[in-house]
C-alpha atoms as a PDB file:
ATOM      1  CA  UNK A   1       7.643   3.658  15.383  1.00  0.00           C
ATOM      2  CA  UNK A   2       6.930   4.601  11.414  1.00  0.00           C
ATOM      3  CA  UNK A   3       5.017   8.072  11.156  1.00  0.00           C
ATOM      4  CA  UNK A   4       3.029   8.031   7.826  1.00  0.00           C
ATOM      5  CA  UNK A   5       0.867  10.360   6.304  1.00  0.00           C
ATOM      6  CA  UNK A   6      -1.239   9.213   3.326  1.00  0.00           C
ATOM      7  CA  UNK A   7      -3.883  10.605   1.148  1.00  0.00           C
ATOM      8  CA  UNK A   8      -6.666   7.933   0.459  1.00  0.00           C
ATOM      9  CA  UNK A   9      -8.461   7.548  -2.602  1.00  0.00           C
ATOM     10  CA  UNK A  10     -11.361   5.163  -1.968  1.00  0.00           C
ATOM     11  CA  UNK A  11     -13.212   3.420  -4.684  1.00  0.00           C
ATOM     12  CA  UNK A  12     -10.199   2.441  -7.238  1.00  0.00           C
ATOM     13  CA  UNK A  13     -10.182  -0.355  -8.907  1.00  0.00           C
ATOM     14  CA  UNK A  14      -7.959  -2.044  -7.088  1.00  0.00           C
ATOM     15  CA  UNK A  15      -5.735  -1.298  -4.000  1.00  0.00           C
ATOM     16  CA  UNK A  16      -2.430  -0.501  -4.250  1.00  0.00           C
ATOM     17  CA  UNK A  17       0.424   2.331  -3.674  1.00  0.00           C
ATOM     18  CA  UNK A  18       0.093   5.218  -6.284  1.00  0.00           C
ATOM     19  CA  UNK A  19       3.497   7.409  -5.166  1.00  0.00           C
ATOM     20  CA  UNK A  20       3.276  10.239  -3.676  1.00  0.00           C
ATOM     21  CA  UNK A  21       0.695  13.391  -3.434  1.00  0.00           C
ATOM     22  CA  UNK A  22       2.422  16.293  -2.612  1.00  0.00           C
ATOM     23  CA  UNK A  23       4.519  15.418   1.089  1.00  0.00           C
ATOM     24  CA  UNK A  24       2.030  12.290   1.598  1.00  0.00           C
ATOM     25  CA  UNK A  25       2.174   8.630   0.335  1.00  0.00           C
ATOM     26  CA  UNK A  26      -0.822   7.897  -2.183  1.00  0.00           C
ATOM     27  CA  UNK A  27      -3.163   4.813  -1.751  1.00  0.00           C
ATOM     28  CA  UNK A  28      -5.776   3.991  -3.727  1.00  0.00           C
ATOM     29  CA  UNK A  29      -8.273   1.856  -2.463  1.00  0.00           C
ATOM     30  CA  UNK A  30     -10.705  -0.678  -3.820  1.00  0.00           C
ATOM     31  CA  UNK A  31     -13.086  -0.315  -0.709  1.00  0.00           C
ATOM     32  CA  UNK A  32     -15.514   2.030  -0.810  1.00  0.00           C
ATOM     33  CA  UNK A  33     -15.746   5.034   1.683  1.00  0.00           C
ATOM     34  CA  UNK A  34     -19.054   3.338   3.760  1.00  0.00           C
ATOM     35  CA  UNK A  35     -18.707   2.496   7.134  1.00  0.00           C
ATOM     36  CA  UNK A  36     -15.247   2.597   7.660  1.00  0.00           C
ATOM     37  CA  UNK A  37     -14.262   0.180   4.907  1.00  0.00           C
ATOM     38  CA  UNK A  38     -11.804   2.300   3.830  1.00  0.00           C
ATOM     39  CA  UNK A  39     -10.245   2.433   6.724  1.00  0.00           C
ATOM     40  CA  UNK A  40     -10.162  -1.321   7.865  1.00  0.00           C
ATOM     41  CA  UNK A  41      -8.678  -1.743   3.979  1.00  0.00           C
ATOM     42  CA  UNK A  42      -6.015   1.097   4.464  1.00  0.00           C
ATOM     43  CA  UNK A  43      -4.743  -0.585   8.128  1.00  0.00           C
ATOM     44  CA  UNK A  44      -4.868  -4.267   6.033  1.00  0.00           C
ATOM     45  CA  UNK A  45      -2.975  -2.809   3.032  1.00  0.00           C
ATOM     46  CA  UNK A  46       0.189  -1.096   5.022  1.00  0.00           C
ATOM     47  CA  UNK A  47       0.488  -4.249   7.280  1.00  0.00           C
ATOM     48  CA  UNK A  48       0.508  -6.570   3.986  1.00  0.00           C
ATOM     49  CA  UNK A  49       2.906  -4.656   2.183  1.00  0.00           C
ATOM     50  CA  UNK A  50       5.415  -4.069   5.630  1.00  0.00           C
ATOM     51  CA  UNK A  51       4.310  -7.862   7.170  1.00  0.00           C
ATOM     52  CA  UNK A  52       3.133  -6.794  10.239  1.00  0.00           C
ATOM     53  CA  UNK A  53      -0.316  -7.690  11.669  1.00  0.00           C
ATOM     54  CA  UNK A  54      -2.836  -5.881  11.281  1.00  0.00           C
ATOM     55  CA  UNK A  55      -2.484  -4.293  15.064  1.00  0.00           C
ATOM     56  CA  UNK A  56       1.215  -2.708  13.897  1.00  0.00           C
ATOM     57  CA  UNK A  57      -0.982  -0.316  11.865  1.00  0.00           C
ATOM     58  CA  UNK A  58      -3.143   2.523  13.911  1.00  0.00           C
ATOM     59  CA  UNK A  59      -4.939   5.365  12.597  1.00  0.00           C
ATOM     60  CA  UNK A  60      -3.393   7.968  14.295  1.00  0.00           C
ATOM     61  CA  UNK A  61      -5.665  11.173  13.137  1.00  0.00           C
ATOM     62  CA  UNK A  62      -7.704  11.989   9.838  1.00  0.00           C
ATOM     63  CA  UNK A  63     -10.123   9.039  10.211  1.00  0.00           C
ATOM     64  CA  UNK A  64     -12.976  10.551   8.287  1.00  0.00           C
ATOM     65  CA  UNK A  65     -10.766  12.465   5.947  1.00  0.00           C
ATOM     66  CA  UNK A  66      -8.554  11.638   3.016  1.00  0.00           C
ATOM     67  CA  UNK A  67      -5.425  12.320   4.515  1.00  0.00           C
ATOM     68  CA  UNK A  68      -4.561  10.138   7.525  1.00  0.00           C
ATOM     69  CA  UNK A  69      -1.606  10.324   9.621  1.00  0.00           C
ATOM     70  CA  UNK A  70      -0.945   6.734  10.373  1.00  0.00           C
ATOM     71  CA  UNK A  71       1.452   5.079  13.103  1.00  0.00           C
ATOM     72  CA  UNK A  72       3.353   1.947  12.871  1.00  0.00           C
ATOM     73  CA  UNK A  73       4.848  -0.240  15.066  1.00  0.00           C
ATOM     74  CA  UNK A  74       8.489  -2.463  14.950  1.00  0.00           C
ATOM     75  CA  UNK A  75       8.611  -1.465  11.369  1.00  0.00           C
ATOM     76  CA  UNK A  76      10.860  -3.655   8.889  1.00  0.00           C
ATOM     77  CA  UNK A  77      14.203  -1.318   8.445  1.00  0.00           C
ATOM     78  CA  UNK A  78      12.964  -1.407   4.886  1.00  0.00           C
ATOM     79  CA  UNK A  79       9.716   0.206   5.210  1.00  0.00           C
ATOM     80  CA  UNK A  80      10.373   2.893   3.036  1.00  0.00           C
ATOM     81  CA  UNK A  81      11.304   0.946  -0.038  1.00  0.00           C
ATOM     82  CA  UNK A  82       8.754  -1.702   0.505  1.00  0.00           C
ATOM     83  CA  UNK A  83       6.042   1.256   0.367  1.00  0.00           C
ATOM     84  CA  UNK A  84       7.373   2.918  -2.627  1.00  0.00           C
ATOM     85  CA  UNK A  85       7.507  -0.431  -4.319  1.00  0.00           C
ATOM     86  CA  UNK A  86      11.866  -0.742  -4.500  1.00  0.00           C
END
């Protein structure tokens, strides 16, 4: 299990990894904050970039926030580089 925590910034022009924000990971996001958009794009975004379905990737706290602590499961042993684009 991968522990993540990540500050969202919804509303970018495009979604993608941004490095980090202080001790979090930062995404920005091309989906808009409405409805949980951002959310459903944050869950599809980690699972692309680690290739695990969609299910791997739970929201484990900060739903409505901009930090999110998020949980992964049977991540690749290179999670960490994938993320920070090595």
């Amino acid at each position: 299990m991968l522990s993540l925590t990540v500050h969202v910034q919804p509303g970018a022009k495009r979604s993608e990894v941004a490095g980090e924000h202080g001790d979090a990971l930062k995404i920005r996001l091309a989906a808009a904050a409405v409805d949980g958009r951002a959310n459903a794009a944050l869950v599809e975004l980690i699972a692309q970039l680690l290739d695990v379905p969609r299910a791997a990737v739970a929201i484990r706290s900060g739903e409505r926030s901009r930090r999110k602590l998020l949980l992964v499961s049977d991540p690749p042993a290179d999670a960490v580089l994938r993320l920070l684009g090595g």
